[in-house]
ModelCIF file with pLDDT and N, C-alpha, C, O atoms, coordinates in Angstrom:
data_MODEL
#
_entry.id   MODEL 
#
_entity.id                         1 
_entity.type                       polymer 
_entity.pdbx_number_of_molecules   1 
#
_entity_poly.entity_id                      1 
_entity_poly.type                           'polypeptide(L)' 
_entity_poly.nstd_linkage                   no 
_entity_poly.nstd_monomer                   no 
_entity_poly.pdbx_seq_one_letter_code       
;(UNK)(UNK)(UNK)(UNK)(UNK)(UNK)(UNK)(UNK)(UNK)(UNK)(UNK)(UNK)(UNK)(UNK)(UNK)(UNK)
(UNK)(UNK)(UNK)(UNK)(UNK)(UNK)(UNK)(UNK)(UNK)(UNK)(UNK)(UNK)(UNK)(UNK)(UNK)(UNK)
(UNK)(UNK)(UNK)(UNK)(UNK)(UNK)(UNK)(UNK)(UNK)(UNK)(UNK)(UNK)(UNK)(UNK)(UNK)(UNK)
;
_entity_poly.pdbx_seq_one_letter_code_can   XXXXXXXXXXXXXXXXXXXXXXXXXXXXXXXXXXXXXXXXXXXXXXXX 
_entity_poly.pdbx_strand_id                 A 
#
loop_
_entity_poly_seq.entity_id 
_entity_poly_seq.num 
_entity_poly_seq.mon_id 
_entity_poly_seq.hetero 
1 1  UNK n 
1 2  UNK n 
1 3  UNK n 
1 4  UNK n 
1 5  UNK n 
1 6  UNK n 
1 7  UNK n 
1 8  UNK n 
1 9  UNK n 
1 10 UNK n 
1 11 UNK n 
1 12 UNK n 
1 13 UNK n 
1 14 UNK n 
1 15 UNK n 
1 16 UNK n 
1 17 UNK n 
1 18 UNK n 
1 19 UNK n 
1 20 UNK n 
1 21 UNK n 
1 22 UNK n 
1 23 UNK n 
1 24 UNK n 
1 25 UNK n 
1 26 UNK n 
1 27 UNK n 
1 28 UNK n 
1 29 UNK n 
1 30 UNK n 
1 31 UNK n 
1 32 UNK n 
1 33 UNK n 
1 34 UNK n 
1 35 UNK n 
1 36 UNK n 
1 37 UNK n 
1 38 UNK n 
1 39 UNK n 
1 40 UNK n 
1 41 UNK n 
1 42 UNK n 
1 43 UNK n 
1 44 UNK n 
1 45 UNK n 
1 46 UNK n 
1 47 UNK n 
1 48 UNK n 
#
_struct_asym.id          A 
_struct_asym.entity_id   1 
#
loop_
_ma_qa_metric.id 
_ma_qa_metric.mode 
_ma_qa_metric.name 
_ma_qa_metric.software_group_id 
_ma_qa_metric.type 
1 global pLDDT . pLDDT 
2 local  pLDDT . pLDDT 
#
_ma_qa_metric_global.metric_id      1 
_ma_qa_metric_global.metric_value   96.52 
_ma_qa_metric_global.model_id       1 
_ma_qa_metric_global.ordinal_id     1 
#
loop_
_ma_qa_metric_local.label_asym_id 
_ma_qa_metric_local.label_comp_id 
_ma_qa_metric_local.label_seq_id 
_ma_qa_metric_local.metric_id 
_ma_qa_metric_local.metric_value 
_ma_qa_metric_local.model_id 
_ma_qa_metric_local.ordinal_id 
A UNK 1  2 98.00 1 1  
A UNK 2  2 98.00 1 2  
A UNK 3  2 97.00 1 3  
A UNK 4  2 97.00 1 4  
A UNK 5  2 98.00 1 5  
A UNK 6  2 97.00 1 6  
A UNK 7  2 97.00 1 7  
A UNK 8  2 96.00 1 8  
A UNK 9  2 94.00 1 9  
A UNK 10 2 95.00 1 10 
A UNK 11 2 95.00 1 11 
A UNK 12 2 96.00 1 12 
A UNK 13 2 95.00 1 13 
A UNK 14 2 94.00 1 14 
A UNK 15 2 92.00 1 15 
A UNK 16 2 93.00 1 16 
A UNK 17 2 93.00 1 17 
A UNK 18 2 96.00 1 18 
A UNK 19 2 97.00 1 19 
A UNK 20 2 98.00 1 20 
A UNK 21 2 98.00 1 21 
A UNK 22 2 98.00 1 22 
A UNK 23 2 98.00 1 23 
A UNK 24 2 98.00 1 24 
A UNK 25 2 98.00 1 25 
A UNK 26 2 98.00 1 26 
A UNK 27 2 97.00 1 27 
A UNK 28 2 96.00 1 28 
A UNK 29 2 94.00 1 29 
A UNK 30 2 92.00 1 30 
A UNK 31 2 93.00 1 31 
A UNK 32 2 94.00 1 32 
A UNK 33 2 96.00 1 33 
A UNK 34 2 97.00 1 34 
A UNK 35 2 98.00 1 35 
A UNK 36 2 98.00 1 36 
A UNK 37 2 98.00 1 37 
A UNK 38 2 98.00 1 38 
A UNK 39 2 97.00 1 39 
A UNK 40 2 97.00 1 40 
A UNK 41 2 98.00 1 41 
A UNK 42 2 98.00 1 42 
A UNK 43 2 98.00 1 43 
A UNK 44 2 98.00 1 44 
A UNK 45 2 98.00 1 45 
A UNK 46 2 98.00 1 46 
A UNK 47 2 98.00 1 47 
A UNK 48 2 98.00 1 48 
#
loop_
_atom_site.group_PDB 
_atom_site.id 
_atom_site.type_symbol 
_atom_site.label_atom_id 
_atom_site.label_alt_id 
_atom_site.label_comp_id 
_atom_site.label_asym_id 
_atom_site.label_entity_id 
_atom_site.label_seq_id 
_atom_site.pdbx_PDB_ins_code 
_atom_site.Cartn_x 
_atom_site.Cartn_y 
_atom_site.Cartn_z 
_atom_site.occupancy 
_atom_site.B_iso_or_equiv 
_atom_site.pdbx_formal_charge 
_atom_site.auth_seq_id 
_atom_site.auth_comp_id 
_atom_site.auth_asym_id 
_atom_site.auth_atom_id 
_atom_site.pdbx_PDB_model_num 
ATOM 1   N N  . UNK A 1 1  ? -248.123 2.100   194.301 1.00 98.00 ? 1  UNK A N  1 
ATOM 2   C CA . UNK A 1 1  ? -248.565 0.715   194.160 1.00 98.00 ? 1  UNK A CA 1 
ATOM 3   C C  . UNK A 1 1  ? -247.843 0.032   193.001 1.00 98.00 ? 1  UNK A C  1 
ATOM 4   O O  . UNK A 1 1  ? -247.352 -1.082  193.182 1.00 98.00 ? 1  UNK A O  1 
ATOM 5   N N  . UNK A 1 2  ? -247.767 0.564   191.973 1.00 98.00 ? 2  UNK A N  1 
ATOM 6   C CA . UNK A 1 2  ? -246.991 0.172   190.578 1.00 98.00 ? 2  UNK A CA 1 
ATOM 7   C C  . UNK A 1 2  ? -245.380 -0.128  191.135 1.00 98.00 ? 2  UNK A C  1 
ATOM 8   O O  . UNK A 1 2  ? -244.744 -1.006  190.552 1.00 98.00 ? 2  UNK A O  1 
ATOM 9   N N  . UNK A 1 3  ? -244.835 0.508   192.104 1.00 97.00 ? 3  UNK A N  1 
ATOM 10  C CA . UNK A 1 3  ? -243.620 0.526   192.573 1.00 97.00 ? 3  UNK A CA 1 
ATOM 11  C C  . UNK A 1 3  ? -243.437 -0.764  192.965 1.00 97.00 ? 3  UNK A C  1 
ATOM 12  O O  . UNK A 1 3  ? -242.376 -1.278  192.612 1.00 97.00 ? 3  UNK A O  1 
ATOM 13  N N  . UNK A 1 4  ? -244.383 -1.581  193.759 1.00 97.00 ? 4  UNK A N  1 
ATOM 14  C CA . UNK A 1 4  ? -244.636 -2.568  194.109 1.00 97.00 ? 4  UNK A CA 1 
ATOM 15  C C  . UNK A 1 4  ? -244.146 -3.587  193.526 1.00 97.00 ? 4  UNK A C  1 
ATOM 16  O O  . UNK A 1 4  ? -243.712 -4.610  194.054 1.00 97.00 ? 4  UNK A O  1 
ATOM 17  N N  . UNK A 1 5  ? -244.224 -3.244  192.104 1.00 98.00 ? 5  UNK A N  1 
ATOM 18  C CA . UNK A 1 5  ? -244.171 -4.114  191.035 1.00 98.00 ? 5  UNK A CA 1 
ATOM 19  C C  . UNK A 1 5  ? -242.582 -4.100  190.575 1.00 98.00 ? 5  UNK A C  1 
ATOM 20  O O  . UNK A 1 5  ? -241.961 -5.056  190.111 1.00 98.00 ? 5  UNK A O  1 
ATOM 21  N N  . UNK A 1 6  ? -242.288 -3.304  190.724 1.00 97.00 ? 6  UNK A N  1 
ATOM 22  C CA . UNK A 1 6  ? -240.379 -2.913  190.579 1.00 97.00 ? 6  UNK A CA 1 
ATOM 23  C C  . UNK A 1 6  ? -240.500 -1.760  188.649 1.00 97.00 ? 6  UNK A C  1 
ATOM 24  O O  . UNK A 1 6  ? -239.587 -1.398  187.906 1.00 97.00 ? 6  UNK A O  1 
ATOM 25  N N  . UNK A 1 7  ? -242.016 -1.564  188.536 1.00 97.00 ? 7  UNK A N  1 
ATOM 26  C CA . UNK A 1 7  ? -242.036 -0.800  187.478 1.00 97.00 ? 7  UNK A CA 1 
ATOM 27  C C  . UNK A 1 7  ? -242.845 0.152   187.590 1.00 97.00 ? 7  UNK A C  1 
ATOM 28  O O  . UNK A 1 7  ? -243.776 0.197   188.394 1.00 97.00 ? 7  UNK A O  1 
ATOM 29  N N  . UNK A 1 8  ? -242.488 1.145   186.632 1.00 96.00 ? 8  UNK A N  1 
ATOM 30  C CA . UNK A 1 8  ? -242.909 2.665   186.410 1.00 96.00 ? 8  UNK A CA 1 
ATOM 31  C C  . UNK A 1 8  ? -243.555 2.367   184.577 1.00 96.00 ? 8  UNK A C  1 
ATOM 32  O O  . UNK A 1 8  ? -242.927 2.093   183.554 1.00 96.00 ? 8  UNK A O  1 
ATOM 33  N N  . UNK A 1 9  ? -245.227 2.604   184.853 1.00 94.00 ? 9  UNK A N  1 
ATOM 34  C CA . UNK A 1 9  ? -245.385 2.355   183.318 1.00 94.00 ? 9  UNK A CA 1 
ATOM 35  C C  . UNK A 1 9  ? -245.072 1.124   182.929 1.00 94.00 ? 9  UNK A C  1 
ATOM 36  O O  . UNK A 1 9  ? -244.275 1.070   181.993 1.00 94.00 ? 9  UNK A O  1 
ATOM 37  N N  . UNK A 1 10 ? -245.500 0.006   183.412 1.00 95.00 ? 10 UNK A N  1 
ATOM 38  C CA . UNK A 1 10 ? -244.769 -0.777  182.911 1.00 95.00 ? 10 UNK A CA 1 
ATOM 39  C C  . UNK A 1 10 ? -243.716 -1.515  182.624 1.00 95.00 ? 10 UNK A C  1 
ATOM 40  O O  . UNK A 1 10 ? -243.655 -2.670  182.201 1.00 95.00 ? 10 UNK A O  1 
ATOM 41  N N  . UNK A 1 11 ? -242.517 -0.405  183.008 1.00 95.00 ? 11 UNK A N  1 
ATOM 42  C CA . UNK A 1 11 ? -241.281 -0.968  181.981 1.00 95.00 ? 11 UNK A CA 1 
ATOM 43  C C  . UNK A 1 11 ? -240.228 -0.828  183.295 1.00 95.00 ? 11 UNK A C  1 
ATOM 44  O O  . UNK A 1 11 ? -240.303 0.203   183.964 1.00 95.00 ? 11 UNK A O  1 
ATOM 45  N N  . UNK A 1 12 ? -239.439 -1.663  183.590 1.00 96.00 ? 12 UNK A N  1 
ATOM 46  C CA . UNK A 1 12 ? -238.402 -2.047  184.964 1.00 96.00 ? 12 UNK A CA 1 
ATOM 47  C C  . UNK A 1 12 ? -237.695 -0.493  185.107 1.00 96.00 ? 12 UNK A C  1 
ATOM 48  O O  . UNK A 1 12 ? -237.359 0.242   184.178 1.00 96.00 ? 12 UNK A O  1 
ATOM 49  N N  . UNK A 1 13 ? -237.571 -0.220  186.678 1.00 95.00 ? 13 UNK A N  1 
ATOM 50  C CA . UNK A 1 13 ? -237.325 1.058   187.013 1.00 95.00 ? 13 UNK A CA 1 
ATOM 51  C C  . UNK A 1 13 ? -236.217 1.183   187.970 1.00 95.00 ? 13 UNK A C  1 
ATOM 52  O O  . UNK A 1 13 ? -236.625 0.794   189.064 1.00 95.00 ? 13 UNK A O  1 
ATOM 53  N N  . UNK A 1 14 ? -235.150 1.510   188.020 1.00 94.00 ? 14 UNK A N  1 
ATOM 54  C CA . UNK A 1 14 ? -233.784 1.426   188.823 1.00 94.00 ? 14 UNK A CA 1 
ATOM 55  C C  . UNK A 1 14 ? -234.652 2.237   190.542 1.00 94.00 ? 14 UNK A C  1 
ATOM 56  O O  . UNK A 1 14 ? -234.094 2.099   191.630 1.00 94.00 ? 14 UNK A O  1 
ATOM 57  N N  . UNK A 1 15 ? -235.752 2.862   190.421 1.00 92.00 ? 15 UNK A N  1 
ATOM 58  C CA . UNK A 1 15 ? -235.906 3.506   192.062 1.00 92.00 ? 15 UNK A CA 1 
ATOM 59  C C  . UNK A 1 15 ? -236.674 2.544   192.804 1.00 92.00 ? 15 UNK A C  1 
ATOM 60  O O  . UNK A 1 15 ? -237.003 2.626   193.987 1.00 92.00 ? 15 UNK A O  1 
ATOM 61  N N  . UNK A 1 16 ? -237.012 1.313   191.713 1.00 93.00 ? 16 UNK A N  1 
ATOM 62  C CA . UNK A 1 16 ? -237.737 0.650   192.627 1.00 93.00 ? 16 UNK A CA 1 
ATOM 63  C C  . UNK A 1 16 ? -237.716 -0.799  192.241 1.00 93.00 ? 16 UNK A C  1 
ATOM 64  O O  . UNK A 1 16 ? -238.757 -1.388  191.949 1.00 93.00 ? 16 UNK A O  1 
ATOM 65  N N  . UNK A 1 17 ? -236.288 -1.503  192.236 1.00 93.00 ? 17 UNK A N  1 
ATOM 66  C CA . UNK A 1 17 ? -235.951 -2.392  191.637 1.00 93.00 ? 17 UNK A CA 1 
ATOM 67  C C  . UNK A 1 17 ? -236.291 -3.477  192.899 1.00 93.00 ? 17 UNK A C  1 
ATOM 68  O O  . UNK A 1 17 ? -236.661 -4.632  192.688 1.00 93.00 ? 17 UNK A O  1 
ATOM 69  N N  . UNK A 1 18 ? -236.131 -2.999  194.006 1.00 96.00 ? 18 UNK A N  1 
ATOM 70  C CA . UNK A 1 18 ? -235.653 -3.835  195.334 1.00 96.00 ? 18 UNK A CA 1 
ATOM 71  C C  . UNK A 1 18 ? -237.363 -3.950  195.524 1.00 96.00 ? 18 UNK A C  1 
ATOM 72  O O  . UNK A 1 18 ? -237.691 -5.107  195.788 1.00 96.00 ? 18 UNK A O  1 
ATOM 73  N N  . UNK A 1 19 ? -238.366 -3.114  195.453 1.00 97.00 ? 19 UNK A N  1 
ATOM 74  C CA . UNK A 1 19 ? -239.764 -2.824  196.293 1.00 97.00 ? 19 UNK A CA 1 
ATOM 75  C C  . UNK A 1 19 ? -239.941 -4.340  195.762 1.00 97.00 ? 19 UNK A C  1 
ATOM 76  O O  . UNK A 1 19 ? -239.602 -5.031  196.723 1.00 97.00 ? 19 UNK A O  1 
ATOM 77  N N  . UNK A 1 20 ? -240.251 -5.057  194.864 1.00 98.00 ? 20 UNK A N  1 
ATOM 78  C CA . UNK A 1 20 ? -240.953 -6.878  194.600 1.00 98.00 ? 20 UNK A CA 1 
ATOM 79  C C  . UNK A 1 20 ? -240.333 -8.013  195.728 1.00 98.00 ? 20 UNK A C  1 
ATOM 80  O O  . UNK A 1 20 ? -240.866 -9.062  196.090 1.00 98.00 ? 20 UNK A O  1 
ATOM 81  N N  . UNK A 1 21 ? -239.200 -7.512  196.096 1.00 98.00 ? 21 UNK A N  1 
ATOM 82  C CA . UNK A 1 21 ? -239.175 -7.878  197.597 1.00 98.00 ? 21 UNK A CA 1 
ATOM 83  C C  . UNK A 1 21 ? -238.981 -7.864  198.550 1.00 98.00 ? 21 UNK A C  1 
ATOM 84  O O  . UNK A 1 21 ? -238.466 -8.666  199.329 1.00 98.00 ? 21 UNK A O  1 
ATOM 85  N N  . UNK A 1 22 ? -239.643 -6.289  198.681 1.00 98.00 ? 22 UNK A N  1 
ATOM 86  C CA . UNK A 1 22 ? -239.803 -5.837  199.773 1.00 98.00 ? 22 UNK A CA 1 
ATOM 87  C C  . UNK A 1 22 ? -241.677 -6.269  199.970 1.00 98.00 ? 22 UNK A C  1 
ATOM 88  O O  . UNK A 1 22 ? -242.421 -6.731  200.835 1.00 98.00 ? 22 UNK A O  1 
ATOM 89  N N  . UNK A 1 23 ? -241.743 -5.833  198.757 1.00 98.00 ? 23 UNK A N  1 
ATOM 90  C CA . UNK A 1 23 ? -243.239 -6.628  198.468 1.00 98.00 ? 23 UNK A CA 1 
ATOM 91  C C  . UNK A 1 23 ? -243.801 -7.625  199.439 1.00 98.00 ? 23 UNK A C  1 
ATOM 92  O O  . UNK A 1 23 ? -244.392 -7.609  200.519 1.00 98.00 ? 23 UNK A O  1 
ATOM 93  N N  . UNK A 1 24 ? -243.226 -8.747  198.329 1.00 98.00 ? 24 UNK A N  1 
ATOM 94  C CA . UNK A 1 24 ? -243.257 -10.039 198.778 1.00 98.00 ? 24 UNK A CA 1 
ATOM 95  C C  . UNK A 1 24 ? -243.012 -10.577 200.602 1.00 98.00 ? 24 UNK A C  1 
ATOM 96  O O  . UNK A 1 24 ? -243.677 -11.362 201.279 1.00 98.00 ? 24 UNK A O  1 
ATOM 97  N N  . UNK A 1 25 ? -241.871 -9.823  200.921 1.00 98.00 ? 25 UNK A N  1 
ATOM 98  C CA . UNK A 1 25 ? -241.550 -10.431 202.179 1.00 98.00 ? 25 UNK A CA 1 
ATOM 99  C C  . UNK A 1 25 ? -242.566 -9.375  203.483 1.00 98.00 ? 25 UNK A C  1 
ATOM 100 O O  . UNK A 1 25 ? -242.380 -9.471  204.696 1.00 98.00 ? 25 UNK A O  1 
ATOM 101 N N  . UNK A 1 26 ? -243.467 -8.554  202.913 1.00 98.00 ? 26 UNK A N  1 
ATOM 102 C CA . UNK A 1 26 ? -244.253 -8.721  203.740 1.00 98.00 ? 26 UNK A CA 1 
ATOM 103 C C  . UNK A 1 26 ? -246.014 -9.091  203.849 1.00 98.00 ? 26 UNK A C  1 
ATOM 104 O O  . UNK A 1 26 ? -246.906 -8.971  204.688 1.00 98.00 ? 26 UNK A O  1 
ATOM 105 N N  . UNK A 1 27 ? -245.831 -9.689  202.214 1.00 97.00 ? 27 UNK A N  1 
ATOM 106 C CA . UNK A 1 27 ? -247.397 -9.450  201.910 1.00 97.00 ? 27 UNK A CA 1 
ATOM 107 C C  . UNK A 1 27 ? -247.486 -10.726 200.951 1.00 97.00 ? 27 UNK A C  1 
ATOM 108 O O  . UNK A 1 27 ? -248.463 -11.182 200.358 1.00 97.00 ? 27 UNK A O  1 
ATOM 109 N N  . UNK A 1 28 ? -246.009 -11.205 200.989 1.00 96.00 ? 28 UNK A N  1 
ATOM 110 C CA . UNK A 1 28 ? -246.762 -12.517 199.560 1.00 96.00 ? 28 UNK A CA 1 
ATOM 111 C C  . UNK A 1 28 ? -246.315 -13.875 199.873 1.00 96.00 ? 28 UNK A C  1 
ATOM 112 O O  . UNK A 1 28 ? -246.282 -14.853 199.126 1.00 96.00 ? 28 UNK A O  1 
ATOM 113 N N  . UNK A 1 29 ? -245.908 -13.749 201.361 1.00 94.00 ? 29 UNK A N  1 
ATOM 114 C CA . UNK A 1 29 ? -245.886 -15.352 201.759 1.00 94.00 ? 29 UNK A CA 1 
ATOM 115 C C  . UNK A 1 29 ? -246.714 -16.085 202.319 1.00 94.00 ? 29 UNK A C  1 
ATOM 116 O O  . UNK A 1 29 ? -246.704 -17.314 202.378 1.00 94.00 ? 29 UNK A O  1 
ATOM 117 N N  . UNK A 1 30 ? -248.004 -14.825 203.064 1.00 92.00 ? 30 UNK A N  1 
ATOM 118 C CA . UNK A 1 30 ? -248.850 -15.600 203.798 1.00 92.00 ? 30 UNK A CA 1 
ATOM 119 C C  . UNK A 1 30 ? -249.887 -15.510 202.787 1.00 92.00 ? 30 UNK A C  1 
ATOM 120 O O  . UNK A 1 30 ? -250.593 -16.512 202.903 1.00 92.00 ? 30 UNK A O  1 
ATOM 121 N N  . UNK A 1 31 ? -250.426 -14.533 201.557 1.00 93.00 ? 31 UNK A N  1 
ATOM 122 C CA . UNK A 1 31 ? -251.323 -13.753 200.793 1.00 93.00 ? 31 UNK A CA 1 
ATOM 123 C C  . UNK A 1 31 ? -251.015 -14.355 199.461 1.00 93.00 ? 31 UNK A C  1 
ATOM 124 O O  . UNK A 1 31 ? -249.919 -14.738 199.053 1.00 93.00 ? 31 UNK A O  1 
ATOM 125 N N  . UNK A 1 32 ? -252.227 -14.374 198.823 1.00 94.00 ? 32 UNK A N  1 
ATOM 126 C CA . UNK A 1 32 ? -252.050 -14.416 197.468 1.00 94.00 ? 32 UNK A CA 1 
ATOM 127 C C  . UNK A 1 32 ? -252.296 -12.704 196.697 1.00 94.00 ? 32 UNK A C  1 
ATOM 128 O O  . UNK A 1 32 ? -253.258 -12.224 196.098 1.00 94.00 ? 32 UNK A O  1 
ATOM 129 N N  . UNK A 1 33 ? -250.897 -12.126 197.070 1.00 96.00 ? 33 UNK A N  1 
ATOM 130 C CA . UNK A 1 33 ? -250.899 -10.415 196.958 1.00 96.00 ? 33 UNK A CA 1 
ATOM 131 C C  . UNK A 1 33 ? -250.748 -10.048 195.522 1.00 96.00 ? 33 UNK A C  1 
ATOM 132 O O  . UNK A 1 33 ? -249.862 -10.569 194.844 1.00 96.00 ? 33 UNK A O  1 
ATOM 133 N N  . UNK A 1 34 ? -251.697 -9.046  194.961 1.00 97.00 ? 34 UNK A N  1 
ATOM 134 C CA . UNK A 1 34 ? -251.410 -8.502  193.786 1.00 97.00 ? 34 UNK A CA 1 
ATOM 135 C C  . UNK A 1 34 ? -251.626 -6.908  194.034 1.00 97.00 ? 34 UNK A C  1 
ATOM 136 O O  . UNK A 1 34 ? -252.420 -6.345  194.788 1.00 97.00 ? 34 UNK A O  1 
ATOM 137 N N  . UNK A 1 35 ? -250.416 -6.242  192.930 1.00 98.00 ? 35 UNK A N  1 
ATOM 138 C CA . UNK A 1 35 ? -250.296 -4.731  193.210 1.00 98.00 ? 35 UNK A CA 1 
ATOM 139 C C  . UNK A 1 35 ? -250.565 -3.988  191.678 1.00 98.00 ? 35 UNK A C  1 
ATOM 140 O O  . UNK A 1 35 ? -249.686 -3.725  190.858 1.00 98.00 ? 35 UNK A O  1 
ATOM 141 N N  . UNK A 1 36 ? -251.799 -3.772  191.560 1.00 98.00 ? 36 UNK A N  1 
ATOM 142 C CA . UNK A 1 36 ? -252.789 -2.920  190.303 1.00 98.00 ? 36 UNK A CA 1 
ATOM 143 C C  . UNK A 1 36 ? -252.429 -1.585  190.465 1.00 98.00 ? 36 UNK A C  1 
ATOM 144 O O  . UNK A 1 36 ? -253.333 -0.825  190.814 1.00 98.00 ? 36 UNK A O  1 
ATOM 145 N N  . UNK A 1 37 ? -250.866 -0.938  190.221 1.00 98.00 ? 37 UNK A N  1 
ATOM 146 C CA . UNK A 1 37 ? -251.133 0.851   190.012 1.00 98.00 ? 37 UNK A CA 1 
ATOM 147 C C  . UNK A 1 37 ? -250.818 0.545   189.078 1.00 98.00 ? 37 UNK A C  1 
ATOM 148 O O  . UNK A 1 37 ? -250.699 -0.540  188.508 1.00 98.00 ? 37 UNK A O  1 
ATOM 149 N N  . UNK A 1 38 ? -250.528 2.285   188.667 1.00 98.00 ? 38 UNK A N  1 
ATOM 150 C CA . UNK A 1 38 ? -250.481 2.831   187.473 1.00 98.00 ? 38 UNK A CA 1 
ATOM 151 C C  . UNK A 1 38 ? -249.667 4.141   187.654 1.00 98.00 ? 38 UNK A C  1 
ATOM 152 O O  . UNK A 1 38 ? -250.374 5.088   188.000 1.00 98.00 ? 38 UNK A O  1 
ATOM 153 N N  . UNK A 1 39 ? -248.460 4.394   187.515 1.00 97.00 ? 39 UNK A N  1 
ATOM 154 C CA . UNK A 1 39 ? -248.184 5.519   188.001 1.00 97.00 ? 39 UNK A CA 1 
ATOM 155 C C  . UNK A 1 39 ? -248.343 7.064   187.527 1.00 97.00 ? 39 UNK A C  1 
ATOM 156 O O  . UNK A 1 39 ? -247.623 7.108   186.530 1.00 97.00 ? 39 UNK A O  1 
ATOM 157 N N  . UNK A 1 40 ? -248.656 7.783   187.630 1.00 97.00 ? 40 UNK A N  1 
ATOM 158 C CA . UNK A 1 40 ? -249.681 8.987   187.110 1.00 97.00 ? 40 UNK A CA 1 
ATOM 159 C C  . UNK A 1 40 ? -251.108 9.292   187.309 1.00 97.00 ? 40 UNK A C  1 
ATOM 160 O O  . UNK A 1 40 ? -251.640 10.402  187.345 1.00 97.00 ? 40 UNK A O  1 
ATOM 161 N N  . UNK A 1 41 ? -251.774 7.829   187.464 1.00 98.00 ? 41 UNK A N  1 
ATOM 162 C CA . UNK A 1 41 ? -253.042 7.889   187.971 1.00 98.00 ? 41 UNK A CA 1 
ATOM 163 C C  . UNK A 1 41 ? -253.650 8.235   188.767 1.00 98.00 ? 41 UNK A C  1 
ATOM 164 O O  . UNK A 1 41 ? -253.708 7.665   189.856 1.00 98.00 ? 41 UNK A O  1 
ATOM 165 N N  . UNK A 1 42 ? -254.400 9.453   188.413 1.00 98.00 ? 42 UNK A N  1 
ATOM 166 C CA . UNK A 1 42 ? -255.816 9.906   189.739 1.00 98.00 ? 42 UNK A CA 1 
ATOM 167 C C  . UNK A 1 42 ? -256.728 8.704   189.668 1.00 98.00 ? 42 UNK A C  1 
ATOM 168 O O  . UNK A 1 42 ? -256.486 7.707   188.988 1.00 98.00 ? 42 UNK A O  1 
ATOM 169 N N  . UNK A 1 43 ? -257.984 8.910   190.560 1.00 98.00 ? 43 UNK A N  1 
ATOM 170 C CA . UNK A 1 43 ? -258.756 8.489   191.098 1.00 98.00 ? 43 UNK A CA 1 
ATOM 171 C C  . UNK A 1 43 ? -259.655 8.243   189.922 1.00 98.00 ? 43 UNK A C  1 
ATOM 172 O O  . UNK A 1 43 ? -260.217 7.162   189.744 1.00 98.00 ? 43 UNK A O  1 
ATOM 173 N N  . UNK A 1 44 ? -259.787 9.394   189.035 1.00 98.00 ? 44 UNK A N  1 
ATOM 174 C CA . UNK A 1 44 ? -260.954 8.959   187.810 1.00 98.00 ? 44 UNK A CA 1 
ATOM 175 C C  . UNK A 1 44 ? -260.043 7.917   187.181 1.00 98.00 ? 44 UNK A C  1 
ATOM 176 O O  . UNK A 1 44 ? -260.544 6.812   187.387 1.00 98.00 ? 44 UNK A O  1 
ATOM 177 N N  . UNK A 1 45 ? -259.130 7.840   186.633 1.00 98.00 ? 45 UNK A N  1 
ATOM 178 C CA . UNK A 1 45 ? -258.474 6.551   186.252 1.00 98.00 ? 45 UNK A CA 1 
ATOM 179 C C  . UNK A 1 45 ? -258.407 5.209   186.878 1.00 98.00 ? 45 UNK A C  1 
ATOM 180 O O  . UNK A 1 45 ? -258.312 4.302   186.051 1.00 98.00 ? 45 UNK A O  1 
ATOM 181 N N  . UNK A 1 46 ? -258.426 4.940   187.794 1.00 98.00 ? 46 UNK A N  1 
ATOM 182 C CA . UNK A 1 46 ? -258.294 3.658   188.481 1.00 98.00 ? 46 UNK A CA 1 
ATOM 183 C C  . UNK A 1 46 ? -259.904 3.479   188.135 1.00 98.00 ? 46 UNK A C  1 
ATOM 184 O O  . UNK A 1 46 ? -260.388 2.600   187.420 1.00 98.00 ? 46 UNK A O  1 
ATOM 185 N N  . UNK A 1 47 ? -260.676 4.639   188.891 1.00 98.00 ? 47 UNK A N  1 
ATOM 186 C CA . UNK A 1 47 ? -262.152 4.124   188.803 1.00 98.00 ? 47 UNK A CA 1 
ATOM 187 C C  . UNK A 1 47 ? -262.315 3.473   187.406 1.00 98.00 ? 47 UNK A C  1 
ATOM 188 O O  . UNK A 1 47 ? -262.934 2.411   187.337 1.00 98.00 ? 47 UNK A O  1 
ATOM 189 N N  . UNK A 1 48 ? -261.824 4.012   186.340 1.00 98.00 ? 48 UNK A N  1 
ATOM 190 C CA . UNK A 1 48 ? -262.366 3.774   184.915 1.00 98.00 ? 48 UNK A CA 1 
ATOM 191 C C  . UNK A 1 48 ? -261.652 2.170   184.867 1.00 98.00 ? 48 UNK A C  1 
ATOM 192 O O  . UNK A 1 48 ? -261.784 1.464   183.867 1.00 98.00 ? 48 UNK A O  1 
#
C-alpha cells in the first residue's frame, strides 16, 4: 500500500517510483483515493 505512494518509509523509492501512477490512473480519477501503508507493518500496527 505504501508502494502506492512511490515510497518505502516515507522517503522516495527507485522500485516503486512509477506505482503513483499507476495509482492514480486506476483509482484517482473517478475517487478521492488515499493509500495509508507502512511498509514493515503487521496487523497490530495498522490496528494501533
Amino acid at each position: 500500500v505504501e508502494a502506492w505512494r512511490g515510497t518505502q518509509h516515507g522517503e522516495p523509492h527507485s522500485r516503486c517510483q512509477d506505482a503513483p501512477d499507476i495509482f492514480h490512473a486506476h483509482f484517482g480519477r473517478e475517487f478521492e483515493s488515499h493509500a495509508w501503508g507502512v511498509a514493515g507493518d503487521a496487523a497490530q500496527h495498522l490496528m494501533w
